[in-house]
Protein backbone atom coordinates (compact mmCIF):
# COMPACT_ATOMS: atom_id res chain seq x y z
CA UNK A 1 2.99 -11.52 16.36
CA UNK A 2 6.65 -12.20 18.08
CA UNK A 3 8.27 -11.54 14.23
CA UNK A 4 9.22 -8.18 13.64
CA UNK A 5 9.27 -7.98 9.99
CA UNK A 6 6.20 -9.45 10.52
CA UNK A 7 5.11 -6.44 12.85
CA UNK A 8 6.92 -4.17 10.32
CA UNK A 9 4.67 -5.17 7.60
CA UNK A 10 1.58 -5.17 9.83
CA UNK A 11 2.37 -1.28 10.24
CA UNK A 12 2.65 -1.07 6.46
CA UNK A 13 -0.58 -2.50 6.18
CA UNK A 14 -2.29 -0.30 9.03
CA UNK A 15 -0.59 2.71 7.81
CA UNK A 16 -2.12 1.81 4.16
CA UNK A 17 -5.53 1.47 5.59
CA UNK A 18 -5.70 4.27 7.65
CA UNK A 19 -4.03 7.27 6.87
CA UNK A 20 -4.22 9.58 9.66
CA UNK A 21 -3.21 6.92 12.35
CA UNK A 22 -0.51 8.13 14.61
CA UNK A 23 2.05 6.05 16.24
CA UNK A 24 -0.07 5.43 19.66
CA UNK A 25 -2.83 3.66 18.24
CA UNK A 26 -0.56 1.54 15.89
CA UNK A 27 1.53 0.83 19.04
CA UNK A 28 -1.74 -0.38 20.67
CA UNK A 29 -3.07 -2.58 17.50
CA UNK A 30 0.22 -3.87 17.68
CA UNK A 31 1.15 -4.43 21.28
CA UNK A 32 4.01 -2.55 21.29
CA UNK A 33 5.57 0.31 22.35
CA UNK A 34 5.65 3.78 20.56
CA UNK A 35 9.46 3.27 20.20
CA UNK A 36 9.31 -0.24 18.67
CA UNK A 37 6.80 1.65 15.91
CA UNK A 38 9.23 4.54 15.15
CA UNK A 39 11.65 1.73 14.40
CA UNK A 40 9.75 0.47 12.16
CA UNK A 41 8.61 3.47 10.40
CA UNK A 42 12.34 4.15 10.20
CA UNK A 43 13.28 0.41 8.60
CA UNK A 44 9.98 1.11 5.64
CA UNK A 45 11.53 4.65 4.91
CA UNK A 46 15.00 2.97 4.82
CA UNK A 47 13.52 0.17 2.39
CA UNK A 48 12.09 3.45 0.51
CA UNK A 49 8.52 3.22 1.42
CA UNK A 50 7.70 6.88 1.82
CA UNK A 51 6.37 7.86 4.97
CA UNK A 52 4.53 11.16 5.52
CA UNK A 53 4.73 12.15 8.92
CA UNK A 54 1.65 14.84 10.33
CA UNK A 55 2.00 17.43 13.60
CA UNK A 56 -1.33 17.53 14.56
């Protein structure tokens, strides 16, 4: 999965599925780093996907 939009909408898609996933595990499904998935929780919240973001 080399394309990030790609990657981008895969986290869409995980974050759809599973609500209470944090950003470890979806850097893990995704093989990528926990800074590659804040980027792309910033570019969906930029696009206006709303993001709701838990301290657990």
């Amino acid at each position: 999965m080399a394309n990030p939009t790609t990657r981008v909408l895969a986290v869409l898609e995980l974050l759809q599925t599973h609500v209470q996933m944090g950003g470890a595990e979806l850097a893990e499904r995704l093989g990528v780093n926990r800074r590659n998935i804040r980027r792309y929780i910033t570019l969906l919240e930029d696009m206006g996907v709303p993001i709701i973001r838990q301290k657990i």
